[in-house]
Protein backbone atom coordinates (compact mmCIF):
# COMPACT_ATOMS: atom_id res chain seq x y z
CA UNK A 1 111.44 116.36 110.43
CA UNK A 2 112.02 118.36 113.81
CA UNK A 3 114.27 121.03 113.78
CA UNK A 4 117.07 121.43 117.02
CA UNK A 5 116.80 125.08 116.48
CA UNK A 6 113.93 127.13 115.49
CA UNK A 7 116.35 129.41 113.46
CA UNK A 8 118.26 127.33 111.99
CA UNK A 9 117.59 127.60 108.10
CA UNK A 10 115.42 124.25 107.39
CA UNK A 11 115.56 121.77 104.05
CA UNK A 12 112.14 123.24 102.42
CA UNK A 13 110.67 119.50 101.79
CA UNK A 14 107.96 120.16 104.32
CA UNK A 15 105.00 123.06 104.44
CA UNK A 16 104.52 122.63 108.46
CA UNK A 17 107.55 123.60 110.97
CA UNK A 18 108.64 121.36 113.76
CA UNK A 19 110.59 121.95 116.93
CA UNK A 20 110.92 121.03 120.32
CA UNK A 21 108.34 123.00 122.21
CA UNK A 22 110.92 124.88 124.86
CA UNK A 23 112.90 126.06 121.30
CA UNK A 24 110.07 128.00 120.27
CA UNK A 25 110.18 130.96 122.70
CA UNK A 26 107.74 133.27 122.78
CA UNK A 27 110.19 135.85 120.86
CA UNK A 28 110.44 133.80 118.18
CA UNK A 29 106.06 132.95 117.86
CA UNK A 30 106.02 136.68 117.63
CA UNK A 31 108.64 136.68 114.80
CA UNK A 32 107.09 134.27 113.15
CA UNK A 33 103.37 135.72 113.32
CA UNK A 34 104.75 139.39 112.46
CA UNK A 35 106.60 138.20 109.39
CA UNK A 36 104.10 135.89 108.08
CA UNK A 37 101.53 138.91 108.28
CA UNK A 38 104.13 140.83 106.28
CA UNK A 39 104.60 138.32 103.76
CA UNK A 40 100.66 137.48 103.29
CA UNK A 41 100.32 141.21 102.52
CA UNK A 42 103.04 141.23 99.86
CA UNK A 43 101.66 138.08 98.28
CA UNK A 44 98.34 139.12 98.47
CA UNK A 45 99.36 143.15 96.48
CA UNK A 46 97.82 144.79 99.75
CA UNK A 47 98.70 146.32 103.23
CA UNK A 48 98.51 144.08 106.38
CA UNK A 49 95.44 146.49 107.80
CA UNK A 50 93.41 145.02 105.41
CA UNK A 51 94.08 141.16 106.43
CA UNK A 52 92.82 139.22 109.30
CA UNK A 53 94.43 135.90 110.20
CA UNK A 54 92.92 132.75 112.41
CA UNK A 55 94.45 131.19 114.58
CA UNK A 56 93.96 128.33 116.76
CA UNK A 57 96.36 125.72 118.84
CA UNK A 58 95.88 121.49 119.63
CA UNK A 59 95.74 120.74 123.71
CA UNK A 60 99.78 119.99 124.01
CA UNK A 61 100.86 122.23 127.06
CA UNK A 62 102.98 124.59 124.83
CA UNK A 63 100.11 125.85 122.80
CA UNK A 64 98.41 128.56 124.22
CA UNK A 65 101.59 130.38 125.09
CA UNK A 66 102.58 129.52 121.21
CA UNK A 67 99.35 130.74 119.98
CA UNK A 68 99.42 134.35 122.13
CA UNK A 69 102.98 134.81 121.08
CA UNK A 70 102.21 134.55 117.57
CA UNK A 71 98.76 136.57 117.64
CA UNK A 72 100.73 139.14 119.42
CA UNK A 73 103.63 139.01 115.99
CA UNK A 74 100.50 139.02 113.43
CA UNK A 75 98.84 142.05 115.16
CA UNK A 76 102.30 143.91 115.56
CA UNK A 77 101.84 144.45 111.77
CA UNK A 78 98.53 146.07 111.74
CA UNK A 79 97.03 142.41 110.78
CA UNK A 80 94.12 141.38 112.16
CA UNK A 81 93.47 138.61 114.69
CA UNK A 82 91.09 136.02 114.92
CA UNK A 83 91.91 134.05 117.94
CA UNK A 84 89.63 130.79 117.19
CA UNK A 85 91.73 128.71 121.13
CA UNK A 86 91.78 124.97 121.00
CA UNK A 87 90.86 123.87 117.39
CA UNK A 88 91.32 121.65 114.30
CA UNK A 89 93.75 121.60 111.60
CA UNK A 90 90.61 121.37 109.01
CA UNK A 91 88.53 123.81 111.29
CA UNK A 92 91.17 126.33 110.36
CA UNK A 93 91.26 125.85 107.29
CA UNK A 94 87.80 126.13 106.84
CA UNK A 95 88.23 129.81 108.31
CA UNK A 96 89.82 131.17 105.30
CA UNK A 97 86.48 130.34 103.19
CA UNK A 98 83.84 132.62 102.80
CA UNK A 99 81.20 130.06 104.76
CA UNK A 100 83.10 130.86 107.16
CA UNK A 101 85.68 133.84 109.08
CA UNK A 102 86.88 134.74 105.33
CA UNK A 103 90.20 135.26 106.77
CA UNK A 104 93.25 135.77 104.26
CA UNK A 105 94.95 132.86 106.08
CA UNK A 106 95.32 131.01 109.09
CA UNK A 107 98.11 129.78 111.37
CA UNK A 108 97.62 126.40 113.18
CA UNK A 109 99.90 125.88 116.07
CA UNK A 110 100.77 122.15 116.55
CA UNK A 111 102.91 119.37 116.30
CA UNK A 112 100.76 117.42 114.30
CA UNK A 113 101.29 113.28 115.69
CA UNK A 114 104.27 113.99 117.34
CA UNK A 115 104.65 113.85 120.70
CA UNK A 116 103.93 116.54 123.40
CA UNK A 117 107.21 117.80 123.25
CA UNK A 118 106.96 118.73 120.03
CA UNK A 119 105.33 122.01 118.25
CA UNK A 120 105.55 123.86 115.67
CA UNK A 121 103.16 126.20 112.76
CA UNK A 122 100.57 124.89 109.93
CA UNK A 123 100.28 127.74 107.56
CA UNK A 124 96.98 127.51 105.41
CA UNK A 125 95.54 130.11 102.92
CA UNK A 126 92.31 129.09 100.91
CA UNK A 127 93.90 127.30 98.33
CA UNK A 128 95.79 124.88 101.35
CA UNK A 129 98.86 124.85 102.83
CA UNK A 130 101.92 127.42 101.61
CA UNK A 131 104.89 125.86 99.90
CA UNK A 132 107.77 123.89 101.53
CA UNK A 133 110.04 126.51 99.85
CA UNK A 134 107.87 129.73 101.17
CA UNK A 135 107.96 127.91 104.68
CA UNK A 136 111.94 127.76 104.84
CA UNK A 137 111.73 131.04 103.00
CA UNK A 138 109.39 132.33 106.22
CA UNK A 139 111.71 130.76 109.18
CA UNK A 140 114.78 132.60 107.31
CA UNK A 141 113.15 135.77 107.47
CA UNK A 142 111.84 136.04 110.87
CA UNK A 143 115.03 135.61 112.41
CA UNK A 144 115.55 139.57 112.50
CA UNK A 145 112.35 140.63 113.09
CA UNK A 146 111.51 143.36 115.37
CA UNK A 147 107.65 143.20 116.92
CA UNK A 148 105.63 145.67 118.45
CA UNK A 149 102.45 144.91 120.34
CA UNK A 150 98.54 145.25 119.13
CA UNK A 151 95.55 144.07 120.10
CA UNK A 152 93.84 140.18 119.41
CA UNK A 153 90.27 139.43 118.65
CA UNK A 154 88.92 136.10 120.28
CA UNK A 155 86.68 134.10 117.80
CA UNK A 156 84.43 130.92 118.44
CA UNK A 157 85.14 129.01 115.34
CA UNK A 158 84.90 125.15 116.66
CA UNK A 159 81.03 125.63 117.47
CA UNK A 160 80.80 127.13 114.17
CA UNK A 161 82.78 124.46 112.50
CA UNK A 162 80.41 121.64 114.74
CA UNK A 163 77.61 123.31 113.07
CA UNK A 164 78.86 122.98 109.42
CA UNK A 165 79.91 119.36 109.96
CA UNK A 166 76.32 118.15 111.04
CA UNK A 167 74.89 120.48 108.05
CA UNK A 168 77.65 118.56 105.82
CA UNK A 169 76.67 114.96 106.96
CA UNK A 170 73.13 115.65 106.76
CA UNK A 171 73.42 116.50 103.01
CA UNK A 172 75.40 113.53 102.57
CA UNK A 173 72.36 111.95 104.27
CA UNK A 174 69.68 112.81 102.42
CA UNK A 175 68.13 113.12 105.79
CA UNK A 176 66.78 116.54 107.28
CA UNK A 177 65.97 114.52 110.49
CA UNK A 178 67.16 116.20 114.20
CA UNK A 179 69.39 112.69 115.07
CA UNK A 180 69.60 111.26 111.01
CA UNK A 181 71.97 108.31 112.23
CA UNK A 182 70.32 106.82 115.62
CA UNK A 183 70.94 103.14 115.17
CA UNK A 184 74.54 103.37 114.26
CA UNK A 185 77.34 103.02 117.45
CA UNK A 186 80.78 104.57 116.95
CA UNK A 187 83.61 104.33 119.65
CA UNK A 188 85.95 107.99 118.84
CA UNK A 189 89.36 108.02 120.50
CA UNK A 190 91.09 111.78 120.09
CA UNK A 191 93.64 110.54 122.18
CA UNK A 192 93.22 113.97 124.42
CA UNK A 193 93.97 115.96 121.44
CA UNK A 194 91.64 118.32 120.19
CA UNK A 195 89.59 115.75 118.03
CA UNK A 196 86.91 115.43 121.00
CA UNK A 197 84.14 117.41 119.58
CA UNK A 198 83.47 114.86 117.01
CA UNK A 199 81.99 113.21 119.46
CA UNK A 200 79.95 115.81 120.50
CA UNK A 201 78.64 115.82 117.09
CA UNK A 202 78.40 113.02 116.35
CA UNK A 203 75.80 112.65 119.44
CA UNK A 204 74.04 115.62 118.32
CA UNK A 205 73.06 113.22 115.15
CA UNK A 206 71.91 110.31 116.77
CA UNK A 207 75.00 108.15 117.00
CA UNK A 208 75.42 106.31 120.43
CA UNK A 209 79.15 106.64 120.88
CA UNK A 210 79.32 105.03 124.68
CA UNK A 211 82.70 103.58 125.03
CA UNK A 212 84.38 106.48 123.88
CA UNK A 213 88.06 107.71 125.24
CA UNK A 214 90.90 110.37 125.27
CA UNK A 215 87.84 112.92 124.43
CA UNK A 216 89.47 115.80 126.49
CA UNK A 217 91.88 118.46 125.49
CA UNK A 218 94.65 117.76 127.55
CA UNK A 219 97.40 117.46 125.28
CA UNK A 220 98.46 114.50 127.86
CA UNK A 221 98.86 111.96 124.48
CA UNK A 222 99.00 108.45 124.94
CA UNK A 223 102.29 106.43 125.58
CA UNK A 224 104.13 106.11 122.43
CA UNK A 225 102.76 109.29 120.93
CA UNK A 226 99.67 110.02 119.23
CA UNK A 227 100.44 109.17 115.76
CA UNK A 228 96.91 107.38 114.68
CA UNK A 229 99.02 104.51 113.08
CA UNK A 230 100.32 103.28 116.44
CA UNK A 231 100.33 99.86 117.05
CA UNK A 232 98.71 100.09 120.62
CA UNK A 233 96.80 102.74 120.05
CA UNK A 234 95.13 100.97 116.82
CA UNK A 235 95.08 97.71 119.50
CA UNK A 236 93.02 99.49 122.03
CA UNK A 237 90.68 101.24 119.69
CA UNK A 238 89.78 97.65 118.37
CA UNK A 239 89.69 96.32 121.69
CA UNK A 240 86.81 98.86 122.61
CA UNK A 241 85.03 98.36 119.19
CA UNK A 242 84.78 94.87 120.01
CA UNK A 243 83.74 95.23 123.65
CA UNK A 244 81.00 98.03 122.87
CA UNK A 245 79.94 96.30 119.44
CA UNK A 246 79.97 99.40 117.66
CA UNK A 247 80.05 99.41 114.06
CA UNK A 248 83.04 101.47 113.76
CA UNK A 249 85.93 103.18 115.87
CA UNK A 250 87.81 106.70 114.52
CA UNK A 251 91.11 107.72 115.80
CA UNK A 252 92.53 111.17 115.28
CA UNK A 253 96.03 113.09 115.78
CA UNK A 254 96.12 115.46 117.60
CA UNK A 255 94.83 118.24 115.10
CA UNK A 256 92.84 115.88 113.25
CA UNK A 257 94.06 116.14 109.44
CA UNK A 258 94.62 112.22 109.91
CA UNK A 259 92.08 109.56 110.99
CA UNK A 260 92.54 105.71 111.61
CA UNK A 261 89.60 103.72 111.01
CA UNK A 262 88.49 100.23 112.78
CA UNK A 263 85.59 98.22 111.39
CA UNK A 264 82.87 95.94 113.21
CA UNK A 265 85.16 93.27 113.73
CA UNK A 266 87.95 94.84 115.03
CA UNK A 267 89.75 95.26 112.04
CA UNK A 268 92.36 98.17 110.84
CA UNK A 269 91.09 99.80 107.58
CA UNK A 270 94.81 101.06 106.79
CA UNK A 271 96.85 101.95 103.08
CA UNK A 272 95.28 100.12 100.52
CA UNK A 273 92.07 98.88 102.60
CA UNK A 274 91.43 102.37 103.69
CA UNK A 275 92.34 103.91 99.87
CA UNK A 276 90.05 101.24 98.39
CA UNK A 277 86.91 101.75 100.51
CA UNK A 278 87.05 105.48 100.20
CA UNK A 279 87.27 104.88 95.95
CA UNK A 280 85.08 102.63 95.92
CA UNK A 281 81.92 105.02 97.74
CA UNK A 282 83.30 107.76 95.08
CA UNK A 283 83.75 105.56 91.79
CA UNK A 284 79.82 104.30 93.05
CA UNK A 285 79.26 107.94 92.77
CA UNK A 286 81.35 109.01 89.78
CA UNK A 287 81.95 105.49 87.83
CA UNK A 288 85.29 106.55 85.73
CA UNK A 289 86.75 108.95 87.55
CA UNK A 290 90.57 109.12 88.71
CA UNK A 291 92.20 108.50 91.94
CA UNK A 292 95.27 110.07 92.92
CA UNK A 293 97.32 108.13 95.42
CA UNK A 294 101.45 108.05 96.56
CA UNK A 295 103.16 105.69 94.97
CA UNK A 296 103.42 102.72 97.83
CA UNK A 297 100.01 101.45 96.76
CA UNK A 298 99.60 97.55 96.20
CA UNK A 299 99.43 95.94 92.60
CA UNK A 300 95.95 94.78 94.48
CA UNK A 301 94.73 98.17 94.68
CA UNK A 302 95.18 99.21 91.39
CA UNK A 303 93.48 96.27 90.11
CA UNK A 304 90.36 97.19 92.46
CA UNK A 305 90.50 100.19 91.43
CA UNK A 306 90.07 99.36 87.51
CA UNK A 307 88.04 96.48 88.21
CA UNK A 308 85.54 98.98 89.89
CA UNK A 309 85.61 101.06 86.75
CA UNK A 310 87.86 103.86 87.97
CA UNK A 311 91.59 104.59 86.99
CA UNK A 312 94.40 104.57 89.30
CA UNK A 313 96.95 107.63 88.97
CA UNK A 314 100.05 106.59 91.46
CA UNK A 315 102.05 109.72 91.95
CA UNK A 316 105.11 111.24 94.35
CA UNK A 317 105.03 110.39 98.09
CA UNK A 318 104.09 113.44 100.67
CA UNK A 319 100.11 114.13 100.54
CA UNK A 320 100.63 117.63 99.58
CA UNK A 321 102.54 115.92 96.36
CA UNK A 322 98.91 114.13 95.86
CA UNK A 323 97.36 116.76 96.74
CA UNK A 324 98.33 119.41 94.22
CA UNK A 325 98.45 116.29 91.61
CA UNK A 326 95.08 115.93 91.68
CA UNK A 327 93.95 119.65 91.92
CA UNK A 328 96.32 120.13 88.59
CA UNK A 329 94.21 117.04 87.12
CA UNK A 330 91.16 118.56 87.72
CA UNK A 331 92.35 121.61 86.35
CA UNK A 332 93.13 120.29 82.90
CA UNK A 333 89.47 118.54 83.01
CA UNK A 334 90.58 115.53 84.49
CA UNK A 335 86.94 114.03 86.98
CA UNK A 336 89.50 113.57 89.75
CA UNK A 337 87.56 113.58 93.22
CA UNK A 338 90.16 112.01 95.38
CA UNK A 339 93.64 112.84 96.72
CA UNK A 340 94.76 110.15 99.29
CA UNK A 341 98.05 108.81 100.96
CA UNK A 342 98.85 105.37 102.33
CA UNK A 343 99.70 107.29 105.71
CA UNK A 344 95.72 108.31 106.12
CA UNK A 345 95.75 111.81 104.60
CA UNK A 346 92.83 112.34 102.17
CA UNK A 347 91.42 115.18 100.53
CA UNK A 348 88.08 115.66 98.69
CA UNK A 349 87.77 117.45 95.97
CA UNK A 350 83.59 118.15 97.21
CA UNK A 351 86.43 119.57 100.51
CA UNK A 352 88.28 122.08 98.60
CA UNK A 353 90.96 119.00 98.38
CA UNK A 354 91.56 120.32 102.08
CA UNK A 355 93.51 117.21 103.98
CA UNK A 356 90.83 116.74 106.44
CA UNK A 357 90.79 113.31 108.70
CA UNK A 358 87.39 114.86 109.95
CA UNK A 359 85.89 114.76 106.55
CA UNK A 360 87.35 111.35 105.85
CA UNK A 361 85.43 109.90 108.89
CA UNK A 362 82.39 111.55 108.19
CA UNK A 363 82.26 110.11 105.09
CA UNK A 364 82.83 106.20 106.06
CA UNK A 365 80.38 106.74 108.62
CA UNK A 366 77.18 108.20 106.65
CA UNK A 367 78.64 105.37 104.42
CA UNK A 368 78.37 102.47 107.18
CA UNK A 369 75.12 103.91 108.04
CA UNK A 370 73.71 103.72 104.84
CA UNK A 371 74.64 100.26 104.13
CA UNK A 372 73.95 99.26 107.42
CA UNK A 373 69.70 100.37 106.92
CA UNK A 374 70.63 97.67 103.70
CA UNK A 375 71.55 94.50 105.97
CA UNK A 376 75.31 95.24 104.82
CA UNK A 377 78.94 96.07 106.22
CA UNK A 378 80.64 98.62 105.46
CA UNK A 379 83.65 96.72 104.66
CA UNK A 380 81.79 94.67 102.42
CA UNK A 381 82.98 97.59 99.48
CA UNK A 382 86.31 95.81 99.78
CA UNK A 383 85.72 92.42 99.79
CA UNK A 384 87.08 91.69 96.66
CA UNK A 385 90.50 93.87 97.23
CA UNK A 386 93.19 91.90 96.86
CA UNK A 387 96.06 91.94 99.16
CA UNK A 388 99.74 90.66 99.41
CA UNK A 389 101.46 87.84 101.51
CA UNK A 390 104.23 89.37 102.35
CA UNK A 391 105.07 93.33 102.26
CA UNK A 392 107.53 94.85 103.76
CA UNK A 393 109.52 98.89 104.64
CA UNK A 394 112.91 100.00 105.51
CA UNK A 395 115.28 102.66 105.27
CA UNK A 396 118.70 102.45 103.91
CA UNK A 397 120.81 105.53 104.78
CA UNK A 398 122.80 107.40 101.85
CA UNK A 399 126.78 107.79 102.93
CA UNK A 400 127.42 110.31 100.52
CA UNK A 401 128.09 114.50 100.90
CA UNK A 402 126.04 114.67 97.71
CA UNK A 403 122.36 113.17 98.30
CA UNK A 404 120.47 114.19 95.45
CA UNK A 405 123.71 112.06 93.53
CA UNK A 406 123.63 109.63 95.62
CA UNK A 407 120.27 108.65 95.57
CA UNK A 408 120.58 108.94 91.81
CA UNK A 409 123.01 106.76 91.61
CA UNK A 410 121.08 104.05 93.37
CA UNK A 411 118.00 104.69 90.87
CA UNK A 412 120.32 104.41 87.79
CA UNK A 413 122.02 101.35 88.91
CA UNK A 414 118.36 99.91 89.11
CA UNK A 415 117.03 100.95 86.25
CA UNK A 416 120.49 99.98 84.03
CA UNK A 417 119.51 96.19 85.43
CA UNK A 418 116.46 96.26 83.99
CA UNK A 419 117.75 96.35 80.08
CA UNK A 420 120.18 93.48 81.20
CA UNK A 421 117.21 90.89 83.31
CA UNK A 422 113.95 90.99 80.93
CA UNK A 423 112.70 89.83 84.54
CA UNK A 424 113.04 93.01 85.93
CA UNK A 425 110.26 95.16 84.36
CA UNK A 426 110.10 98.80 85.01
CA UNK A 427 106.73 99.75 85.95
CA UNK A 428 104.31 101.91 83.18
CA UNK A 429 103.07 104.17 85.86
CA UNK A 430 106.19 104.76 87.21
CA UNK A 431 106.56 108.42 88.40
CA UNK A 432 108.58 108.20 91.47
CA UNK A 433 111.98 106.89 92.32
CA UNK A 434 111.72 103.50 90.54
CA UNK A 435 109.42 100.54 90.78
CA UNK A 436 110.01 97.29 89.47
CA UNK A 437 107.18 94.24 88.41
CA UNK A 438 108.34 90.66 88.35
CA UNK A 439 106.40 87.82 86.94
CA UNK A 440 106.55 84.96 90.16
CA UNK A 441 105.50 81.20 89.51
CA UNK A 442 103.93 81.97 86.26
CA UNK A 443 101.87 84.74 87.80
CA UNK A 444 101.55 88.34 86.63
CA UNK A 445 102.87 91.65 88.34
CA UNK A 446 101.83 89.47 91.52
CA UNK A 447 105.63 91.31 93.35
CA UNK A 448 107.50 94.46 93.36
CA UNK A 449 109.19 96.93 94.82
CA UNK A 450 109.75 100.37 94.96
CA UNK A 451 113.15 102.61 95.74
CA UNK A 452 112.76 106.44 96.26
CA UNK A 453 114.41 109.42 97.96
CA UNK A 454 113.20 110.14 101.48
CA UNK A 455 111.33 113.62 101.58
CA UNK A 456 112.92 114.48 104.95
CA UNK A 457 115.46 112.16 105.67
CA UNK A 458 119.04 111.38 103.96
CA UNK A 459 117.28 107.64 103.26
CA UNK A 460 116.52 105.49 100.13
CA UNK A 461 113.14 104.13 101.24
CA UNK A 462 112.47 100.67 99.94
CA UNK A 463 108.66 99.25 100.08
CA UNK A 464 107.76 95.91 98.34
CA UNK A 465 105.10 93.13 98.28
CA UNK A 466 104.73 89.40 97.05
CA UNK A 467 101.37 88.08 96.39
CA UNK A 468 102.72 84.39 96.75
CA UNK A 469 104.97 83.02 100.18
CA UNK A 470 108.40 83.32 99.73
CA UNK A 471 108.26 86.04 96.77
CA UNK A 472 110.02 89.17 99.30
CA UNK A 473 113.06 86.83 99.71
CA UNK A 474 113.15 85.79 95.96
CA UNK A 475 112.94 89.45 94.38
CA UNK A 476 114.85 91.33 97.43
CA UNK A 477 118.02 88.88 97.04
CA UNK A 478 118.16 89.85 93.64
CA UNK A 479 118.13 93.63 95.00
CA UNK A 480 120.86 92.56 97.48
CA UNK A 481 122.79 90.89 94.53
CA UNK A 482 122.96 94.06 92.19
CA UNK A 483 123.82 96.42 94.97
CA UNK A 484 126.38 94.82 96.56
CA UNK A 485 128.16 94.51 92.93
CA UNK A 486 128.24 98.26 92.99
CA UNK A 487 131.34 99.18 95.01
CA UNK A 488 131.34 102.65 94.70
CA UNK A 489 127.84 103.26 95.87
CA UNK A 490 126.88 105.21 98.66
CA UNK A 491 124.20 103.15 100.34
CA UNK A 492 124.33 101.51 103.61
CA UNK A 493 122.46 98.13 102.35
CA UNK A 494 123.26 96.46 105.89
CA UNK A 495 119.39 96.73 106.56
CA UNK A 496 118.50 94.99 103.46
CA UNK A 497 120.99 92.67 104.37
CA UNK A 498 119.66 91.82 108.09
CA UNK A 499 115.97 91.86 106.52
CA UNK A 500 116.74 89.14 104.18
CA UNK A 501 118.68 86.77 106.82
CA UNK A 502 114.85 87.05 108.70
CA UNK A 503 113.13 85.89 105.29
């Protein structure tokens, strides 16, 4: 959520910091950049002269000055700079491991799919992203910061980082070849963020990628904002599949930790299509293992899942929830080799479970390629995935001073129906807000929905899905019914309310 004033003290429920691009002056990037050297130093048991931090920017307008301003705060406190310019979100990650810079950390200056408007800071050390809490905790502190100046080192990581993605997808290969995937066409739209070199690359290997758009850096995003799940965005990307007959189109945010995907027919591989083909190449790989997902996934995808020999581990919304859900899995000896979100963030566990929309696409397409040599599709994986009728999202606001109560309040209510309507049946795998399975025209778990707390936003999200016509109106009037009878609640349900007069 953006933030009207950089100072303000934020709600820690997110690792990345948002404002509006004129709010973070060039005082406060140096702030920010001297006190997160400071505190890298103090969590690491050392002195800042023996760190060096990365740091790169996307193309919006407001970077570069973001990104100076901040080296100029990180070298202020005897920290070392490693100024890597326009660059990914996974690129600077990858500078904090030792195939790489080796940096202590790195600082990614963007505002992520929002608009141009919009900026803000990424921190990432080599075990990801720092905590929500140690993010608020950071804002807070640089507030009174006083900076002095030092000197920045400028660093070429994105043609190093080019270089370890071709190595990467010509392991995945098999294939020492100089162009390992000529045959295959791609269409890539960065949507002028700082995604473009993937199609440099993915040149370099072979792949005719003619039809191609928003490749340069200008930070100039499309209408609507750059968010890859866009409606016209996703539109034209199909559009240009179709036209250029490529086997597959890739569309990136702006710092490219989240990819959309489009297959040969013009198709959106989104949520559960998207989670289902990526499990699917992994479960082919490692039949049995786990998949972590948020916990908005279809009753359809966790029956793929199982059918295809893997198990299905729903978990909290946010992919850094996911994320450090399946590292903790692992951990305890759990084969877990996939964290992924409906919203298109996925991390690898073969990726340091970094949430990389780069890796993502370079793993469908070595996949399409593959199958592709075999007379197949790519989509093909999924053919047997089944999904609803009907599914549907909104956002009911909470009216209460007390949110975490109120949003209790609404979960308790739900769950207390559930011992009086044996209909109503609380889901096993329930570890979020609460979901609820009904049993529709003698079917079985075939509709549901889900209530949870908002991570950002004083909201009770609802998400459901019918597998048969008419089965949102049936199981959301009951919803209506048991809310309403709840006068003291503090819930705006008018949205429900309008949703259902449209059913």
């Amino acid at each position: 959520m953006e933030s009207d004033n950089p100072t303000k003290k934020r709600m820690p429920h997110s690792p990345t910091f948002r404002a509006r691009a004129g709010d973070i002056t060039d005082e406060f990037a140096q702030q920010i950049g001297y006190t997160f050297a400071q505190w890298l130093a103090e969590r690491n048991g050392t002195t800042p002269d023996r760190l060096s931090v990365a740091i790169g920017c996307d193309p919006r307008p407001s970077g570069r000055r973001i990104k100076a301003a901040l080296s100029r705060g990180i070298t202020a406190a005897d920290a070392d700079v490693f100024d890597c310019g326009l660059c990914t979100t996974p690129a600077m990650f990858s500078a904090t491991l030792p195939t790489a810079l080796s940096a202590q950390a790195a600082v990614m200056v963007t505002g992520s799919h929002f608009g141009a408007e919009t900026n803000g800071f990424k921190f990432l050390l080599p075990e990801g992203h720092i905590t929500p809490e140690e993010t608020a905790g950071l804002i807070e502190r640089a507030r009174n910061a006083v900076v002095p100046d030092r000197l920045v080192k400028k660093t070429d990581l994105m043609r190093a980082y080019e270089d370890s993605l071709k190595a990467t997808m010509r392991a995945l290969l098999k294939d020492d070849a100089l162009k390992p995937l000529l045959g295959l066409r791609v269409v890539v739209d960065a949507q002028h963020g700082a995604g473009g070199f993937f199609e440099r690359v993915l040149d370099d290997l072979g792949v005719d990628t003619r039809g191609s758009y928003g490749l340069e850096p200008t930070g100039l995003f499309p209408e609507g904002g750059p968010d890859p799940d866009s409606p016209a965005s996703l539109k034209r990307l199909s559009e240009a599949v179709l036209e250029q007959e490529a086997d597959l189109g890739v569309l990136f945010d702006p710092d490219c930790d989240r990819v959309s995907i489009v297959d040969r027919d013009g198709r959106v591989l989104d949520r559960n299509r998207l989670i289902a083909l990526v499990a699917a190449i992994l479960l082919e790989e490692e039949p049995g293992a786990t998949i972590v997902t948020d916990s908005v996934t279809s009753s359809g995808l966790n029956q793929f899942i199982t059918e295809w020999g893997g198990i299905h581990y729903r978990y909290k919304h946010g992919h850094l929830n996911v994320i450090d859900e399946a590292i903790r899995l692992n951990a305890e000896g759990i084969d877990c080799p996939l964290a992924i979100e409906t919203s298109g963030h996925a991390a690898f566990r073969d990726n340091s479970f970094q949430d990389d929309g780069t890796y993502l696409a370079m793993r469908l397409i070595c996949e399409a390629f593959d199958r592709k040599r075999e007379g197949l599709t790519l989509t093909s994986l999924i053919d047997e995935l089944r999904e609803p009728r009907e599914s549907v999202e909104l956002r009911m606001s909470l009216t209460g001073s007390d949110l975490s109560e109120s949003s209790w309040d609404v979960i308790q209510t739900v769950l207390s129906h559930t011992l009086e309507d044996r209909s109503w049946r609380l889901a096993p795998d329930n570890r979020e807000g609460v979901r609820i399975l009904f049993n529709l025209e003698d079917g079985i778990d075939n509709a549901w929905f889900l209530m949870r707390m908002s991570l950002n936003d004083p909201v009770v999200v609802l998400n459901a899905e019918s597998d048969i016509e008419g089965g949102l109106k049936a199981i959301l009037t009951e919803l209506d019914d048991v809310l309403k009878a709840q006068d003291a609640m503090e819930l705006d349900i008018r949205p429900l309310e309008k949703l259902l007069e449209t059913l």
